[in-house]
Protein backbone atom coordinates (compact mmCIF):
# COMPACT_ATOMS: atom_id res chain seq x y z
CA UNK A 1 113.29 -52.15 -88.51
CA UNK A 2 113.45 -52.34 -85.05
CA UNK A 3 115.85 -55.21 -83.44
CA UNK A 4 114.77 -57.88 -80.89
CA UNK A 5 115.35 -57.64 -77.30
CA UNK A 6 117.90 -59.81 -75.51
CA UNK A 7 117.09 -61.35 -72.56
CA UNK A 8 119.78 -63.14 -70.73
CA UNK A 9 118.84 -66.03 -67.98
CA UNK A 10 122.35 -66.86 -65.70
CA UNK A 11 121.50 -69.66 -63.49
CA UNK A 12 124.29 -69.37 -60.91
CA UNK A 13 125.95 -72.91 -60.84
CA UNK A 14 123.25 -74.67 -62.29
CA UNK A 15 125.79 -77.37 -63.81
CA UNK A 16 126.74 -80.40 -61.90
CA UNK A 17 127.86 -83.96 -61.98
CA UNK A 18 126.83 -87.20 -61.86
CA UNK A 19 126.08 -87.95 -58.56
CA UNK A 20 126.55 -91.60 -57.28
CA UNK A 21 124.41 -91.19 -54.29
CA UNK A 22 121.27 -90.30 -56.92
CA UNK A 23 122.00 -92.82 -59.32
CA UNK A 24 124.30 -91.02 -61.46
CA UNK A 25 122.00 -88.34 -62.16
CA UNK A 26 122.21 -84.47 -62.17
CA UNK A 27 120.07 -82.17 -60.28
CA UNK A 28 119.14 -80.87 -63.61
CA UNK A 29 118.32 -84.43 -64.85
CA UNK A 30 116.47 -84.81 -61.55
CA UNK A 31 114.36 -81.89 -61.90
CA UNK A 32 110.79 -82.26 -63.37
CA UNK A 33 111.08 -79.00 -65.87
CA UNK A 34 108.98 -78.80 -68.38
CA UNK A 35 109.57 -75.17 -68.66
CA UNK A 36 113.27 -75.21 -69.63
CA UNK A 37 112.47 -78.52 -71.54
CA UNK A 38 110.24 -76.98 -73.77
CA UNK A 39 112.81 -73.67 -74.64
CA UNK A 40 114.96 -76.50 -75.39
CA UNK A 41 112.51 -78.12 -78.11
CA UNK A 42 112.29 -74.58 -79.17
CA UNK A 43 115.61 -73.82 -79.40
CA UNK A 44 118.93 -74.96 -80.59
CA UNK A 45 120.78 -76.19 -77.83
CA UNK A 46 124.55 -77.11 -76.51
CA UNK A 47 127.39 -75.91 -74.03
CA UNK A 48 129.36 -73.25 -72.90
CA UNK A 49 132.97 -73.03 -71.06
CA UNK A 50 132.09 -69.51 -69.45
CA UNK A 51 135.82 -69.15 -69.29
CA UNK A 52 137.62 -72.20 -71.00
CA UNK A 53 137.10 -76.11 -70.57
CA UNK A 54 138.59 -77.44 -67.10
CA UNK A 55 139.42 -73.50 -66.13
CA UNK A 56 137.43 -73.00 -62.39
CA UNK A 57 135.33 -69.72 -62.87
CA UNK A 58 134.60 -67.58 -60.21
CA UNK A 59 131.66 -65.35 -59.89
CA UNK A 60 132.87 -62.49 -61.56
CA UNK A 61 134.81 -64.23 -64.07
CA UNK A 62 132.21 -66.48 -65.31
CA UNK A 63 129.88 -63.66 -65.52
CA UNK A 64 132.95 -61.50 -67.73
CA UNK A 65 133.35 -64.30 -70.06
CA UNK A 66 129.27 -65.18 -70.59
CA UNK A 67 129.58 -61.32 -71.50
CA UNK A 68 131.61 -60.98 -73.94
CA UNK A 69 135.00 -60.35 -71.98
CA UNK A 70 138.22 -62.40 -72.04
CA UNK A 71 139.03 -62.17 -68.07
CA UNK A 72 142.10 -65.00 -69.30
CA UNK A 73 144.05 -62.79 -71.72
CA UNK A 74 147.26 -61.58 -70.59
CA UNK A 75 146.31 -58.05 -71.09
CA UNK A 76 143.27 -58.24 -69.22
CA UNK A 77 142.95 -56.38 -65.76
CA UNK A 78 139.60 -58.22 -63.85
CA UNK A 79 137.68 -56.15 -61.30
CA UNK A 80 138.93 -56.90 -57.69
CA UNK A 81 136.38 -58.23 -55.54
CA UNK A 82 136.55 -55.23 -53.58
CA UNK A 83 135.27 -53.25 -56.89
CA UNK A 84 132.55 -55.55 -57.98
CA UNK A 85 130.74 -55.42 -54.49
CA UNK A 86 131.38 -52.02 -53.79
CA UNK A 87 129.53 -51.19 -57.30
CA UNK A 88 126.75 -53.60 -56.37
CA UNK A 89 126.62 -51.16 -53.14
CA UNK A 90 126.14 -48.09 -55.72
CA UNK A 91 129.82 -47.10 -54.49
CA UNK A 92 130.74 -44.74 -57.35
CA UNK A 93 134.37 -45.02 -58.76
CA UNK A 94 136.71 -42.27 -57.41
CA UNK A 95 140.35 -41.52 -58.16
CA UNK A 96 142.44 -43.28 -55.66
CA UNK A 97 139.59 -44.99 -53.88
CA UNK A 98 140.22 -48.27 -53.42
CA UNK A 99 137.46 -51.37 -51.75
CA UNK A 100 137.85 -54.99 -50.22
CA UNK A 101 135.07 -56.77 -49.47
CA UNK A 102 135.47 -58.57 -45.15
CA UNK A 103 133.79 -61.72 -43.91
CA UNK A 104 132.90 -62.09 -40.71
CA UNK A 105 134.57 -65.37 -39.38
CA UNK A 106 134.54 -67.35 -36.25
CA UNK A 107 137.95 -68.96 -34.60
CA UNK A 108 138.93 -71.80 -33.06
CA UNK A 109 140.67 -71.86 -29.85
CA UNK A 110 143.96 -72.24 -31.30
CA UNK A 111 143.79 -68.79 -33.18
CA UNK A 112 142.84 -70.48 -36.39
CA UNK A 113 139.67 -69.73 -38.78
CA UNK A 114 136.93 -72.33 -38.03
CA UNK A 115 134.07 -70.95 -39.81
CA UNK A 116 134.92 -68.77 -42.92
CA UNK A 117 131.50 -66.94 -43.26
CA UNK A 118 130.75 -67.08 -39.46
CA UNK A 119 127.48 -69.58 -40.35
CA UNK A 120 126.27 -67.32 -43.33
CA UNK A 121 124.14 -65.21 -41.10
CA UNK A 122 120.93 -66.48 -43.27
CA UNK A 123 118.11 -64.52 -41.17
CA UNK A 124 116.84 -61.28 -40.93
CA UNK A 125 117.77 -61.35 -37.34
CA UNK A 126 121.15 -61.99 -38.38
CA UNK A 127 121.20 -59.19 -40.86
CA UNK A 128 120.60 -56.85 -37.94
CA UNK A 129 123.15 -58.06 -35.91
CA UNK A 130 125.38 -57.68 -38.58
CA UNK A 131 124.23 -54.22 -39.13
CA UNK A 132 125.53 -53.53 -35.57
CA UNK A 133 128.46 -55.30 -35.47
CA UNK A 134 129.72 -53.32 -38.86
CA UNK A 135 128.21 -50.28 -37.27
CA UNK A 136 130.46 -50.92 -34.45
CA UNK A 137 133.42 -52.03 -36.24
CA UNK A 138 133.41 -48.99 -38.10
CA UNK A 139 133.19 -46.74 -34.71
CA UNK A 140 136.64 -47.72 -34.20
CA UNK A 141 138.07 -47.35 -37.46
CA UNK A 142 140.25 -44.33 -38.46
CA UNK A 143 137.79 -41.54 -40.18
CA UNK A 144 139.69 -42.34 -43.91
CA UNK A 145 138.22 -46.02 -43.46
CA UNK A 146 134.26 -46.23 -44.12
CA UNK A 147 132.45 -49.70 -43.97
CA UNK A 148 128.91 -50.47 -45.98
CA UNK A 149 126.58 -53.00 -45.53
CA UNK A 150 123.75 -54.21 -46.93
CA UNK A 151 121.00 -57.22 -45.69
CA UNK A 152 121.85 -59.28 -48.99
CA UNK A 153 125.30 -59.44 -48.37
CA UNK A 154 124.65 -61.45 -45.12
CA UNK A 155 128.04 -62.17 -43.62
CA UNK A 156 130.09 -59.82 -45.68
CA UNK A 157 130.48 -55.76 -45.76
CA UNK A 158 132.73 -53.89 -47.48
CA UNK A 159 135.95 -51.70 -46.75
CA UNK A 160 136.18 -48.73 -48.50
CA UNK A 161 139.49 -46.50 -48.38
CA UNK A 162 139.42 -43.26 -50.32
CA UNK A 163 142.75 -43.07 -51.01
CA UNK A 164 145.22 -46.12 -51.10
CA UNK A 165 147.33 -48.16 -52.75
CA UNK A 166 145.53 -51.60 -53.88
CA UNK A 167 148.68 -53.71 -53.81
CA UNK A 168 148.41 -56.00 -50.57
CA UNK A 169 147.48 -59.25 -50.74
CA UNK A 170 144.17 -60.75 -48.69
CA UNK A 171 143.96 -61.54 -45.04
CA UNK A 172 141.64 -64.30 -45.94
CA UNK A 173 143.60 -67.55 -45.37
CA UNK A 174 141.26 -69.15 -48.05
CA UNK A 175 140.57 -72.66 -46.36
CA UNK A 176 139.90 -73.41 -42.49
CA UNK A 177 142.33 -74.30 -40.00
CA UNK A 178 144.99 -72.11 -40.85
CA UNK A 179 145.36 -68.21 -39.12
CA UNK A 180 144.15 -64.72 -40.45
CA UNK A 181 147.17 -64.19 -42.76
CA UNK A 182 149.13 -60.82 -42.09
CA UNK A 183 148.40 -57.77 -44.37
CA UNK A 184 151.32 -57.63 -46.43
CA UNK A 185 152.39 -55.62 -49.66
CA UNK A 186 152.12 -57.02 -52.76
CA UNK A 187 154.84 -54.01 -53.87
CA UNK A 188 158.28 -52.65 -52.98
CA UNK A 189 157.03 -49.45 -52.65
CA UNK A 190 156.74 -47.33 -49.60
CA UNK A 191 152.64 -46.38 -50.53
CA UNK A 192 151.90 -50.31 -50.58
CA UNK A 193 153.55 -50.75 -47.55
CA UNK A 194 151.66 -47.84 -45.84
CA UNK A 195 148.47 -49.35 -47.38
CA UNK A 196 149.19 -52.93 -45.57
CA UNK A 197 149.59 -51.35 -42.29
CA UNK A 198 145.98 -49.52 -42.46
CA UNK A 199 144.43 -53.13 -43.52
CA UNK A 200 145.97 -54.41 -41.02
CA UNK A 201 144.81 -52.21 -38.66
CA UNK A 202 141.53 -52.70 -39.57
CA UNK A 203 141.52 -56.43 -38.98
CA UNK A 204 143.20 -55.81 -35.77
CA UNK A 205 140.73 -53.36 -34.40
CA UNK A 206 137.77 -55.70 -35.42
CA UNK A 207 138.75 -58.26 -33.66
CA UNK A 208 139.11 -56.14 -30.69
CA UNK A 209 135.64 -54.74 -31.02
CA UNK A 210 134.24 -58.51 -31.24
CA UNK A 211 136.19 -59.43 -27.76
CA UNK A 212 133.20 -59.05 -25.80
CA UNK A 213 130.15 -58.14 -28.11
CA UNK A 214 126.71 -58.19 -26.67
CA UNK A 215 125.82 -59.73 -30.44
CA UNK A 216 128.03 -62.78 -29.62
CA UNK A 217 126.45 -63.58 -26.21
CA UNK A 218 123.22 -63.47 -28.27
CA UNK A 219 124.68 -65.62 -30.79
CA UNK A 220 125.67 -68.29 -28.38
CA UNK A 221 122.55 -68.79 -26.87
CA UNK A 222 121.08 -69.49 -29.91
CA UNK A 223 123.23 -71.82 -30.71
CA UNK A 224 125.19 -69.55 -33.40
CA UNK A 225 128.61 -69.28 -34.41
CA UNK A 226 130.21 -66.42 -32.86
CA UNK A 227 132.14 -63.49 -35.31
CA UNK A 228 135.64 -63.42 -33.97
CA UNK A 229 136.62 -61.27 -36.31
CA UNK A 230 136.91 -60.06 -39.84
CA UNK A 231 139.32 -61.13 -42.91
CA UNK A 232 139.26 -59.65 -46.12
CA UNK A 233 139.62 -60.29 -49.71
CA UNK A 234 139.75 -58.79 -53.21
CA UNK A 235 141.74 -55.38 -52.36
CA UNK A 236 141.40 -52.94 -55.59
CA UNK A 237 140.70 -49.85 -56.88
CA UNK A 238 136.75 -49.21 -57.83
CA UNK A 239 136.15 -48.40 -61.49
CA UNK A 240 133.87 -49.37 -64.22
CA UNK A 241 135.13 -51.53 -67.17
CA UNK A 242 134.70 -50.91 -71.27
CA UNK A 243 131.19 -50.86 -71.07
CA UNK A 244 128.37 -53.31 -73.50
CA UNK A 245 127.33 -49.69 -74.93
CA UNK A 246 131.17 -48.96 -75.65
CA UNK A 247 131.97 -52.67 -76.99
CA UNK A 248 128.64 -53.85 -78.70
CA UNK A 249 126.56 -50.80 -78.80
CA UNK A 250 123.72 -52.30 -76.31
CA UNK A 251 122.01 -50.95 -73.38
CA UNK A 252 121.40 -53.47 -70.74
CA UNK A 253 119.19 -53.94 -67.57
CA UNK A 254 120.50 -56.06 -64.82
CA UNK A 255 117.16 -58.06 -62.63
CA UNK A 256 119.58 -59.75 -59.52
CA UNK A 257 119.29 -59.43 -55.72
CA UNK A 258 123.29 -60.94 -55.01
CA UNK A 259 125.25 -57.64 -54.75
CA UNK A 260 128.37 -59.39 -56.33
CA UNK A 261 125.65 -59.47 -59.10
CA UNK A 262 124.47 -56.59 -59.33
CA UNK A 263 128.21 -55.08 -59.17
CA UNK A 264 128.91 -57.00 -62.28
CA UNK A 265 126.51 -55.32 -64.39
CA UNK A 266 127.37 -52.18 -62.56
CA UNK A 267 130.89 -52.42 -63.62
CA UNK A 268 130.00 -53.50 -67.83
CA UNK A 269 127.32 -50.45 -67.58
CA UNK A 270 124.32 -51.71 -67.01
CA UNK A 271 121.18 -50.17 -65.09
CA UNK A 272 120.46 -51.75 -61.60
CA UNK A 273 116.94 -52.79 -61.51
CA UNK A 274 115.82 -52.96 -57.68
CA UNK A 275 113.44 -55.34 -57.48
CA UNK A 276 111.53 -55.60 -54.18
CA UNK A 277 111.92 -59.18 -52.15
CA UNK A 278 114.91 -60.03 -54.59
CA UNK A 279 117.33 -61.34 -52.12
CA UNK A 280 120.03 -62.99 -53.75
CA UNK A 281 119.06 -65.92 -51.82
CA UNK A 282 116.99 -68.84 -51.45
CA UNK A 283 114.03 -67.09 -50.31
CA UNK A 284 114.17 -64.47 -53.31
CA UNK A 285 110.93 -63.65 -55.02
CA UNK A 286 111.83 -65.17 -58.40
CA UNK A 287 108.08 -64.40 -59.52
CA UNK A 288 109.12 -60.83 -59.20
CA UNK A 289 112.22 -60.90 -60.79
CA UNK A 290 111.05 -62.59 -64.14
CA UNK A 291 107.82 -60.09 -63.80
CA UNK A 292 110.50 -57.00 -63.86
CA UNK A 293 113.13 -58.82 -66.33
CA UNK A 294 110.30 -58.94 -68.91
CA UNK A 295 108.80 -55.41 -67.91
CA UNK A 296 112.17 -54.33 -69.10
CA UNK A 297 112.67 -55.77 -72.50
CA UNK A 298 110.83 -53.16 -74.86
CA UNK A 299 112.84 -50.39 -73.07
CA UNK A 300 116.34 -51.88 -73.20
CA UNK A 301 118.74 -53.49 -75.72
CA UNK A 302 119.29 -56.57 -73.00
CA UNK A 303 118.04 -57.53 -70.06
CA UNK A 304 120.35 -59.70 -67.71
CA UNK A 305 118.24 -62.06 -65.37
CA UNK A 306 120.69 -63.83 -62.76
CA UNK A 307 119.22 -66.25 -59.73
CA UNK A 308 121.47 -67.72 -57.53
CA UNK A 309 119.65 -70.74 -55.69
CA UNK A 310 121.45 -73.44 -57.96
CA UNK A 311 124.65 -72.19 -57.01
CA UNK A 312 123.82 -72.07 -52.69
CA UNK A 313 122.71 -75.36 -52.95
CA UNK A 314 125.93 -77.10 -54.79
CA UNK A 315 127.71 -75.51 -52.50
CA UNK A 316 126.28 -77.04 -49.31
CA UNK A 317 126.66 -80.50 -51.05
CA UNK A 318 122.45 -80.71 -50.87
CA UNK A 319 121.27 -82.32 -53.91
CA UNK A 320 117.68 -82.09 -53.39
CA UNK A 321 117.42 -79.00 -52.30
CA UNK A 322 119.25 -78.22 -55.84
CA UNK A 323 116.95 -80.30 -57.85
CA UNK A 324 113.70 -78.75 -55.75
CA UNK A 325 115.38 -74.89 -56.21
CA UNK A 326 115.90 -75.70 -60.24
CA UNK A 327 112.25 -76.74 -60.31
CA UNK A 328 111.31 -73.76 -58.52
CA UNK A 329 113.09 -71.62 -61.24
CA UNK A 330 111.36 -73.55 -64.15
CA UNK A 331 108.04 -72.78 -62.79
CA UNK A 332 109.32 -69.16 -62.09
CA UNK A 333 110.00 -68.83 -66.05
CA UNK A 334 106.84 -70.30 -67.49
CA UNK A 335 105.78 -66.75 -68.88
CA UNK A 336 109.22 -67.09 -71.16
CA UNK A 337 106.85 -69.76 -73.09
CA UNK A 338 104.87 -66.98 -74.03
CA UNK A 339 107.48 -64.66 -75.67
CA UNK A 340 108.11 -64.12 -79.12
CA UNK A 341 110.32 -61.64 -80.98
CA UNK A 342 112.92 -61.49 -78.83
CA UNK A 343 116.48 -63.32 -78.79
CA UNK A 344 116.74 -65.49 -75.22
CA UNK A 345 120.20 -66.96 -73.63
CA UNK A 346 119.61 -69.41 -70.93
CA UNK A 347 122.95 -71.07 -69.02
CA UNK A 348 124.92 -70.40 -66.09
CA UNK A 349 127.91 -68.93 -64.93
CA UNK A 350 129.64 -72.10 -64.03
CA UNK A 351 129.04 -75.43 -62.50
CA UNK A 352 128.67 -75.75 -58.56
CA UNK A 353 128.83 -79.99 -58.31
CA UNK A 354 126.97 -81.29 -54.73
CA UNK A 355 129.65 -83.52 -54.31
CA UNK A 356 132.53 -81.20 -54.97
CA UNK A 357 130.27 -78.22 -53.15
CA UNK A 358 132.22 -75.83 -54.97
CA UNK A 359 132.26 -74.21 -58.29
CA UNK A 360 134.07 -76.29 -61.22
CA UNK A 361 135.63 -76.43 -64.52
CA UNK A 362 132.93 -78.08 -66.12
CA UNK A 363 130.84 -77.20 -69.11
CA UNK A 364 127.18 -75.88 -68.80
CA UNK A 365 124.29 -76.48 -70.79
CA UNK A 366 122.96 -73.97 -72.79
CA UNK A 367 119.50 -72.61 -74.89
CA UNK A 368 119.47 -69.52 -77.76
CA UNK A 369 116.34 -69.23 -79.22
CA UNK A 370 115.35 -66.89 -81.63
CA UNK A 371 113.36 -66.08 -84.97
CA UNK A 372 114.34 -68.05 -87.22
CA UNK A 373 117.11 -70.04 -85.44
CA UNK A 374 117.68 -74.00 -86.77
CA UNK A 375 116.84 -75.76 -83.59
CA UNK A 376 117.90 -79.44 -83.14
CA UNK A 377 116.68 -82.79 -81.74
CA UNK A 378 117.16 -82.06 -78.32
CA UNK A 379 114.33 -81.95 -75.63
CA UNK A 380 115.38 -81.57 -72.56
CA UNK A 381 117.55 -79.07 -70.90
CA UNK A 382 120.57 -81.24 -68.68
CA UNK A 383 124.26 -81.84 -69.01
CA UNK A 384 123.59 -85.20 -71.44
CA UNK A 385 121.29 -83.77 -73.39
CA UNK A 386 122.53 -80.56 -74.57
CA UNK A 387 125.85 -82.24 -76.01
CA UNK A 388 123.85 -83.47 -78.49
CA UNK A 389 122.70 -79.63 -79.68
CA UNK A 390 123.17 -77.79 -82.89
CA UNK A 391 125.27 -74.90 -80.95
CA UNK A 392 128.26 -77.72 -79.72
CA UNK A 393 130.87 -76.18 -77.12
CA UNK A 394 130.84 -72.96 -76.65
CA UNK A 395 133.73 -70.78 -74.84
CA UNK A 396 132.58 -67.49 -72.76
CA UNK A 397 132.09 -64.65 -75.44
CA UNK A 398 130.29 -67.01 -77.82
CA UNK A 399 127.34 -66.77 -75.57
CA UNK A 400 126.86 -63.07 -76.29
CA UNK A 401 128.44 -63.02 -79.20
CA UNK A 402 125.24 -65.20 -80.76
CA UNK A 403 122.93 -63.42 -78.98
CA UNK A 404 123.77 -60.61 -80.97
CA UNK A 405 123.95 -61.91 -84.18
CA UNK A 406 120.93 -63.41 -83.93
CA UNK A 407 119.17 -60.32 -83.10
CA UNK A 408 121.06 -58.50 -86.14
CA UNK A 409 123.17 -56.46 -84.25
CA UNK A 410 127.08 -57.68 -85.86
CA UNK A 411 128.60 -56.61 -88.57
CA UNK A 412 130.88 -57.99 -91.33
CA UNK A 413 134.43 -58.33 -90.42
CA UNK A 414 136.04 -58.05 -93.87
């Protein structure tokens, strides 16, 4: 007998707090959705720690842990950075090569980092003048150092070295107001050491090329940030992980236009699905992604369905433009009413508060539903509700880890 489809919804930071500028509310409690408050009659309903309660996920981790992955356990080696956006690039893993993904930033007068992402570059135009400022940038690196960039990375590229070492820490201070930090070796060895000298040299000749570039003087009069240079982040080597066909036996299909999402599934095996007008921002075609997610079901053992407006909202602190992008999405997923035979996951990968406009350690709400599943009394899909479901807290690998029971893929563990 043949075994359900899993389709898995991520809503990237679609948990929050209450806010006390909206009456204590959530964006999700905010948000007219009848779509995701219907799968929630349907279903049985709760929470999930993508990682662990109070533990901060990041993008990558809180993706690991919804699938099946323990990126917390001391013998665990996470993907760099550096690895999952090079995969999301199609950057195939290579013996010795190593990746970091670079921002673009802008500086103050004193020296120090003003603007970490250089203003985000949100426009096509921008994505072209990023195009030629990499383009340039890479003119002037040695002929071991290649840069690639894409339009939905906006104001990011990535570094790749074919042969290094990846033991040096970032040159990403990590807040504004403080300088680029110094490449330095994260090793007493003489390969690391070589290896912070050529990142270092990379960040040096950047900012050299972005002295006087043409794209800055177009910048200004626009009333842009400049790009004063370029910091990076994540330094490691590029390889795939144990794979969902090597761990649970399941072939998956990834639906996401981010390319830190797409690297993800990249790196646990999954096929990238390129989905035209699928940004990985807030002017995605979500229409088209849930049109190709669901074109994909009979011909996969999961498909993974990720959409990031939630997330780039919370994290400009704009709570209606939250609440309006999670009512987008429930009108985007209306055909999921219509599904049967199939086991769905709906949650996110962490929550991204307005207020804290930054990713948390909070729990997110979650829906299974499936044949035959006991559902509970809960009707509506927001952080007070779902406490109140049959599934309670869940941590990270549960997610999956149901998923696949209830389509009949586990086994006994005697």
């Amino acid at each position: 007998m043949a075994k359900p489809p899993l389709l898995a919804v991520i809503l990237d930071g679609v948990g929050d707090r209450a806010h006390p500028d909206h009456g204590g509310s959530t964006p999700l409690q905010a948000a007219q959705t009848p779509t995701l408050d219907e799968l929630a009659t349907r279903g049985a309903t709760g929470l999930v720690d993508p990682l662990a309660p109070g533990i901060v996920p990041g993008s990558n981790t809180g993706h690991l842990g919804l699938f099946g992955y323990d990126p917390l356990a001391e013998t665990t080696v996470s993907p760099s950075r550096g690895c999952i956006e090079a995969l999301g690039l199609g950057i195939e893993p290579a013996q010795g090569r190593v990746a970091a993904r670079a921002n673009f930033v802008t500086l103050a007068e004193d020296g120090t980092v003003e603007d970490r992402r250089a203003g985000r570059f949100p426009t096509p135009q921008d994505h072209e003048e990023a195009q030629r400022i990499v383009d340039d940038i890479e003119q002037a690196l040695p002929g071991d150092v290649q840069t690639r960039y894409h339009p939905r990375m906006a104001y990011r590229f990535v570094l790749v070295f074919d042969d290094g070492s990846p033991e040096v820490a970032d040159t990403d201070p990590g807040e504004v107001g403080e300088p680029i930090t110094p490449a330095e070796a994260t090793a007493d060895e003489g390969e690391a050491r070589r290896m912070a000298k050529r990142v270092q040299e990379v960040v040096d000749r950047a900012q050299d090329v972005l002295a006087d570039h043409p794209v800055n003087e177009d910048r200004s009069e626009r009333g842009e940030l400049p790009v004063d240079g370029v910091v990076t982040r994540g330094l490691g080597p590029v390889e795939r992980g144990p794979t969902l066909q090597e761990r649970f036996g399941i072939e998956g299909l990834a639906v996401a236009g981010g390319n830190a999402y797409r690297g993800i599934a990249n790196y646990v095996g999954m096929e990238l699905a390129d989905v035209a007008g699928a940004t990985g921002g807030l002017d995605t075609d979500m229409d088209a992604k849930v049109t190709r997610a669901l074109d994909g079901l009979p011909d996969n053992d999961l498909v993974y369905l990720h959409i990031k407006a939630p997330d780039i909202c919370g994290e400009n602190g704009d709570f209606p433009a939250k609440r309006e992008a999670i009512e987008d999405i429930d009108q985007a997923l209306e055909p999921l009413l219509d599904l049967r035979d199939l086991v769905l996951g709906l949650t996110g990968d962490h929550a991204t508060p307005c207020a804290r406009k930054s990713h948390s350690g909070d729990p997110v709400p979650v829906i299974v539903d499936a044949p035959g599943i006991v559902d509970d009394d809960v009707s509506a899909y927001h952080e007070r509700a779902c406490p109140h479901g049959f599934l309670g807290r869940l941590q990270g690998g549960d997610f999956l880890h149901t998923l696949l029971d209830l389509s009949d893929r586990t086994k006994k563990r005697e």
